[in-house]
N, C-alpha and C. Protein backbone atom coordinates (compact mmCIF):
# COMPACT_ATOMS: atom_id res chain seq x y z
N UNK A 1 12.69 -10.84 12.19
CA UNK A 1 11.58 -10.65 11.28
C UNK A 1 11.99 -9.68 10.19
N UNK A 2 11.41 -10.08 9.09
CA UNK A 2 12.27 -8.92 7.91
C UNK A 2 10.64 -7.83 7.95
N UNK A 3 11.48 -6.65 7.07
CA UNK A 3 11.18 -5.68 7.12
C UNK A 3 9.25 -5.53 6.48
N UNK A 4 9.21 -6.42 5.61
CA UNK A 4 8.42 -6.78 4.94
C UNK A 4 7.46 -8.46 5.01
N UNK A 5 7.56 -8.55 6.43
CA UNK A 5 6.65 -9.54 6.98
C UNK A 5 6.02 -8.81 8.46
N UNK A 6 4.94 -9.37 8.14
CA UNK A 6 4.15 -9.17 9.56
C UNK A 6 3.07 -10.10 10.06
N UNK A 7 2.27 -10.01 11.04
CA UNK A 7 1.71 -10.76 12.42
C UNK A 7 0.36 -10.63 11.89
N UNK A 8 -0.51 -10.73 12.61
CA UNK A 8 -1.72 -10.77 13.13
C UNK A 8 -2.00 -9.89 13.96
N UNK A 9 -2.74 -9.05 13.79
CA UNK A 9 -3.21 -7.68 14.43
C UNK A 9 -1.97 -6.24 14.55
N UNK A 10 -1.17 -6.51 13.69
CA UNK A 10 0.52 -5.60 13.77
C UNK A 10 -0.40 -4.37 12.54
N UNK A 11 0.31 -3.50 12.87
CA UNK A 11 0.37 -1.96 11.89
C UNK A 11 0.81 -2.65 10.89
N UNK A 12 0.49 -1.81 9.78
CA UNK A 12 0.74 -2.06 8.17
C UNK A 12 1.18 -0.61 7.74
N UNK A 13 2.00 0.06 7.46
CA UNK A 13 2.19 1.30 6.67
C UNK A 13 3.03 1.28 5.17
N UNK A 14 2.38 1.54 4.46
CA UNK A 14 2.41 1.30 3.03
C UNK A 14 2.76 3.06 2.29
N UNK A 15 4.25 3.38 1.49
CA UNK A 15 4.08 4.59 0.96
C UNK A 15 4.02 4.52 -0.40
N UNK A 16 3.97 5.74 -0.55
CA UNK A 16 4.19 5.90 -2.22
C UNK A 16 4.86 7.53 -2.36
N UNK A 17 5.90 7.56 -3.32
CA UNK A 17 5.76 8.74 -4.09
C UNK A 17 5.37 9.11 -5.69
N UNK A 18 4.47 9.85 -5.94
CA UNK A 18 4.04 10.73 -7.01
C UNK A 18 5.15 10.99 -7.96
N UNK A 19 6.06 10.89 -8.83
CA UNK A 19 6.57 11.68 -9.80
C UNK A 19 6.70 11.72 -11.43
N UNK A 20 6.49 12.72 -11.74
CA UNK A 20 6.90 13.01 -13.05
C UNK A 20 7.98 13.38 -13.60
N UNK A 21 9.16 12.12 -14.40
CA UNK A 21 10.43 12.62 -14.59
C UNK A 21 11.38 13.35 -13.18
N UNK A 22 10.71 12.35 -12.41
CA UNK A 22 11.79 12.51 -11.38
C UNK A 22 11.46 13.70 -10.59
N UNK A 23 10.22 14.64 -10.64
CA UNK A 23 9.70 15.69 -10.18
C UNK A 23 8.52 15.50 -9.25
N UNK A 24 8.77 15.52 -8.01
CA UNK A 24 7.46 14.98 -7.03
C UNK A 24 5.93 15.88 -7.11
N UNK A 25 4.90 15.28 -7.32
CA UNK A 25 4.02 16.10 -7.41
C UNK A 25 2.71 15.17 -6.79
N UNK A 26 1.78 16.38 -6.47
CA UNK A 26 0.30 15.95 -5.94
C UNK A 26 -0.56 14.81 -7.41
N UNK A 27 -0.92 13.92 -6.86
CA UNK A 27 -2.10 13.61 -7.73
C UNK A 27 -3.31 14.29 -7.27
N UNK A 28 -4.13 13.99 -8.20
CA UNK A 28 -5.61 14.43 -7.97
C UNK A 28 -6.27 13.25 -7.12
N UNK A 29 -6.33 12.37 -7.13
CA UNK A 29 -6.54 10.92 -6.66
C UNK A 29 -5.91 10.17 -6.52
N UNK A 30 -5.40 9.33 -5.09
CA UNK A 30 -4.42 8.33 -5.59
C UNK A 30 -4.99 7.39 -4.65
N UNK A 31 -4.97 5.90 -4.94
CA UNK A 31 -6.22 4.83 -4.60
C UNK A 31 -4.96 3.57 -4.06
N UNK A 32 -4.91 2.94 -3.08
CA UNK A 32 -4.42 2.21 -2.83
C UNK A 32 -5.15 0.64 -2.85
N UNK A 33 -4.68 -0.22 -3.47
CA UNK A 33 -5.59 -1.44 -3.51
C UNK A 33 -4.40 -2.77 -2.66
N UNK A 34 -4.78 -3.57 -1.70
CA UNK A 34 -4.40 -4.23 -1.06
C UNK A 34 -4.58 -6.02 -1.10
N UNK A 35 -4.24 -6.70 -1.65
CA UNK A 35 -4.98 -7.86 -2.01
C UNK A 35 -4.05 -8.95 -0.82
N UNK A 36 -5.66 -9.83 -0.30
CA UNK A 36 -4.98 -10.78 1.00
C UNK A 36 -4.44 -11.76 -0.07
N UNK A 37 -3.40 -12.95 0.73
CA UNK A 37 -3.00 -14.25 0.22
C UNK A 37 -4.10 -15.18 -0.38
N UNK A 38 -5.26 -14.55 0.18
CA UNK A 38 -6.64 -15.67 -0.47
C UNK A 38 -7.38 -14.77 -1.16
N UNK A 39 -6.70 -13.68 -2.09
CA UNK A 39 -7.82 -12.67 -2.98
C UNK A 39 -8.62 -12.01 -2.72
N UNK A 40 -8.55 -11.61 -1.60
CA UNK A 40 -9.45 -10.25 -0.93
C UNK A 40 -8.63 -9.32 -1.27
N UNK A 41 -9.58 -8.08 -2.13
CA UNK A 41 -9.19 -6.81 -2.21
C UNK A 41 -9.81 -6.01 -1.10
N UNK A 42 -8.87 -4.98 -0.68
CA UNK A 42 -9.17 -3.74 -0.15
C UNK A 42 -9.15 -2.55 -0.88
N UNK A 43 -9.91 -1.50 -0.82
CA UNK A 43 -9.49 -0.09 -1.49
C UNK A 43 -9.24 0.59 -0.09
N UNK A 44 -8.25 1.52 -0.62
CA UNK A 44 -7.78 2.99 0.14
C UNK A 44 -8.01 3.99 -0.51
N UNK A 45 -8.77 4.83 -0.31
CA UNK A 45 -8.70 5.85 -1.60
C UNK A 45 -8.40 6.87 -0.84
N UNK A 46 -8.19 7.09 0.75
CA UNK A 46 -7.86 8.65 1.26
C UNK A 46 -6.74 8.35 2.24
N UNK A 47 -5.19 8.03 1.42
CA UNK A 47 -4.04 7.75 2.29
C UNK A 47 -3.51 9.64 2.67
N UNK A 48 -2.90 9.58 3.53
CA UNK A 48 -2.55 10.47 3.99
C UNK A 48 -1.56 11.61 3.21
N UNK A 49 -1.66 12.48 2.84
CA UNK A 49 -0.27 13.39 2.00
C UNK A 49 0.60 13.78 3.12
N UNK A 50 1.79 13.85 3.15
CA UNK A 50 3.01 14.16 3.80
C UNK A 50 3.83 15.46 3.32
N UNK A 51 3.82 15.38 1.88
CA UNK A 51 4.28 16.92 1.43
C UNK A 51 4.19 16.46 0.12
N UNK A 52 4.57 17.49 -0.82
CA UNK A 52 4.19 17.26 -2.76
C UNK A 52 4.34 16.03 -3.03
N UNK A 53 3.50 15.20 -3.25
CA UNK A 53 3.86 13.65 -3.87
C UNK A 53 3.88 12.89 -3.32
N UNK A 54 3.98 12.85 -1.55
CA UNK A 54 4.36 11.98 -0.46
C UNK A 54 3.06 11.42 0.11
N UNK A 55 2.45 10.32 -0.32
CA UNK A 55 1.58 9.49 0.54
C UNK A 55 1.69 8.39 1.43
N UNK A 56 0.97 7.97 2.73
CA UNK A 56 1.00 6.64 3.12
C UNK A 56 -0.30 6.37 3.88
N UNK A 57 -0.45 4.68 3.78
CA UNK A 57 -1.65 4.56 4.26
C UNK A 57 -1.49 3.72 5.23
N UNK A 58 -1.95 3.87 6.23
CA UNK A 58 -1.78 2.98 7.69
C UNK A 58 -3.02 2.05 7.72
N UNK A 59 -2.91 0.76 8.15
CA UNK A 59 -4.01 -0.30 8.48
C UNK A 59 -3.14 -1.18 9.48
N UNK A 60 -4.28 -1.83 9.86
CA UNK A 60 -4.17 -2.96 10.93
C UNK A 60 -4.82 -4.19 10.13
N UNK A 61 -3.59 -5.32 10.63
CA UNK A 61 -3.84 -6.66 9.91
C UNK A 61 -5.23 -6.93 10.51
N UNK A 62 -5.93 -7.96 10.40
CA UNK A 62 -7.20 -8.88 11.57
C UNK A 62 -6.89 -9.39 12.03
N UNK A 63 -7.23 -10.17 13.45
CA UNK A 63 -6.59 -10.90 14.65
C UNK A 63 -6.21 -12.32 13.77
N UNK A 64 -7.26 -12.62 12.47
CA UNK A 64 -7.18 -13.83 11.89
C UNK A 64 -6.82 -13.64 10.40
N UNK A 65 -5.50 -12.96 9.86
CA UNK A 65 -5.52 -12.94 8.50
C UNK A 65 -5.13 -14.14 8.13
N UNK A 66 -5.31 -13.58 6.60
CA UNK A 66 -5.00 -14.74 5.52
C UNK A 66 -3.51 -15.14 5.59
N UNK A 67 -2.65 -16.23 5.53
CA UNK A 67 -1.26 -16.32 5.92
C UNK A 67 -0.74 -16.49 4.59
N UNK A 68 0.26 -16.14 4.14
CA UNK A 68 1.30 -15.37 3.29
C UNK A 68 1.22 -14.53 2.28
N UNK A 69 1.24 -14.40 1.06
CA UNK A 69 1.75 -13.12 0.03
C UNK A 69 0.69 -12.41 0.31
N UNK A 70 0.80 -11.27 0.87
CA UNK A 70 -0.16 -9.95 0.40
C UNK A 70 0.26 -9.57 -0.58
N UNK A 71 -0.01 -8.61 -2.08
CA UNK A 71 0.26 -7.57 -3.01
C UNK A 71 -0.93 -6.30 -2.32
N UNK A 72 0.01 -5.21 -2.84
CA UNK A 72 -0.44 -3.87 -3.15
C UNK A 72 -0.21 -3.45 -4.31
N UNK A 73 -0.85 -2.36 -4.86
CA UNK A 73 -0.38 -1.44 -5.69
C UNK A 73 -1.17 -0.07 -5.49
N UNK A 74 -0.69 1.12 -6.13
CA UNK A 74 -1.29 2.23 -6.27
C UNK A 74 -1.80 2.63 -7.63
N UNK A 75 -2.99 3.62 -7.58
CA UNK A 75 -3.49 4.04 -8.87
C UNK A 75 -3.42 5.71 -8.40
N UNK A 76 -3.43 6.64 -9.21
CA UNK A 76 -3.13 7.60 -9.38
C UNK A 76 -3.76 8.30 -10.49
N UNK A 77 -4.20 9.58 -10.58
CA UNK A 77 -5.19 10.89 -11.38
C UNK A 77 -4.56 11.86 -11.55
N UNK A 78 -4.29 12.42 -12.23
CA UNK A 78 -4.20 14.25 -11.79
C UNK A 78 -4.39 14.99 -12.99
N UNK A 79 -3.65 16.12 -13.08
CA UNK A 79 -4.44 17.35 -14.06
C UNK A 79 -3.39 17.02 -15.52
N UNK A 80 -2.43 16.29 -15.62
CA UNK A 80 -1.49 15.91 -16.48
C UNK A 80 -1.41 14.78 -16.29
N UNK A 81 -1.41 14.07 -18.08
CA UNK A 81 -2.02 12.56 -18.27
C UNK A 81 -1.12 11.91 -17.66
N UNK A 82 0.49 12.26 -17.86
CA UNK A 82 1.30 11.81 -17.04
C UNK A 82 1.32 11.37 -15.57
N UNK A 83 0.42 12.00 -14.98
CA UNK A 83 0.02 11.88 -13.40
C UNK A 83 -0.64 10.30 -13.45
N UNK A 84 -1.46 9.74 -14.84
CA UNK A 84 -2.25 9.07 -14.57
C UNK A 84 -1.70 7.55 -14.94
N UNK A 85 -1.89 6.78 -13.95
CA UNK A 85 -0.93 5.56 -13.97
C UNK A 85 -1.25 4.86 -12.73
N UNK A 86 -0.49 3.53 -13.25
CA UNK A 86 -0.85 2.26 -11.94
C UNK A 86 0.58 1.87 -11.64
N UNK A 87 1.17 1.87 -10.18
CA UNK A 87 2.35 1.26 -9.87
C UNK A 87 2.53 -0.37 -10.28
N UNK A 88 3.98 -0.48 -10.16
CA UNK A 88 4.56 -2.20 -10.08
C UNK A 88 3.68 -2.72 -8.80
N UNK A 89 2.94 -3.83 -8.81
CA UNK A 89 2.67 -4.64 -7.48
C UNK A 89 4.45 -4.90 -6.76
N UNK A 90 4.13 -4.68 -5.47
CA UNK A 90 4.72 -5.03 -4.38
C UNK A 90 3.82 -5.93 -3.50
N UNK A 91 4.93 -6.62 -2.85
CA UNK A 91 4.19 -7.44 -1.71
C UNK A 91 4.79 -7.78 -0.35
N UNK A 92 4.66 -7.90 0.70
CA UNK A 92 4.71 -8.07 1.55
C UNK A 92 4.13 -9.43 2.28
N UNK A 93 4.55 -10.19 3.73
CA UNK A 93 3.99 -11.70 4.09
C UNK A 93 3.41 -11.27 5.16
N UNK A 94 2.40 -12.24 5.78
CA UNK A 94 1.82 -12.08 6.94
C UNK A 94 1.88 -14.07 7.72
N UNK A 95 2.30 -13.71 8.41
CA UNK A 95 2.67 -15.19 9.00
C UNK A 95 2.22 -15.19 10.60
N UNK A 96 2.28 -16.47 10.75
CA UNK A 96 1.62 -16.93 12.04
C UNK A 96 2.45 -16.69 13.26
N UNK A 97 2.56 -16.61 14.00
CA UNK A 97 3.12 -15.72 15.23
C UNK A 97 4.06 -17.05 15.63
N UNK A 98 5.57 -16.74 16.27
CA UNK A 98 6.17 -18.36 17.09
C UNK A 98 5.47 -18.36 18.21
N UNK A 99 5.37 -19.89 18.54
CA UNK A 99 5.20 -20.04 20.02
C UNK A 99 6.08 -19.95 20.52
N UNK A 100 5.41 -19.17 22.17
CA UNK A 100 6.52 -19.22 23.36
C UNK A 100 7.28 -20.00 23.42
């Protein structure tokens, strides 16, 4: 299974880092949006901080997700306009389990 596919009811952990010119820093807000293979958005708006700049947000798929491309991206705030910005979408698959 690659690194970037997953199951039905499996952990999801999603990071991000914060920087300015290569300098890690806190946002003021940073919002995670999750979209299923059939256009369901999710918001995250309280992922976890790890240290200056370091976020991640943990979820669990549904016993019945949507089957293939998820996208994410992050949005981001802070006290310098520079802070304020939307990441590249990334994505990740969710596929149907093999049979025994």
């Amino acid at each position: 299974m690659s690194q970037n596919t997953y199951f039905a009811s499996e952990a999801v952990r999603i990071t991000a880092d914060v920087n300015i010119l290569g300098t890690l820093v806190n946002a003021n807000t940073i919002t995670l949006y999750v979209t299923d293979a059939d256009g369901n958005t999710t918001t995250y708006s309280s992922p976890t901080n790890t240290g200056v700049g370091m976020y991640f947000q943990d979820f669990t798929l549904p016993s019945s997700p949507a089957i293939g491309r998820w996208s994410y991206y992050w949005e981001t705030t802070g006290f310098n306009p520079n802070q304020n910005g939307v990441s590249t979408p990334q994505y990740f698959y969710v596929r149907l389990p093999m049979a025994p």
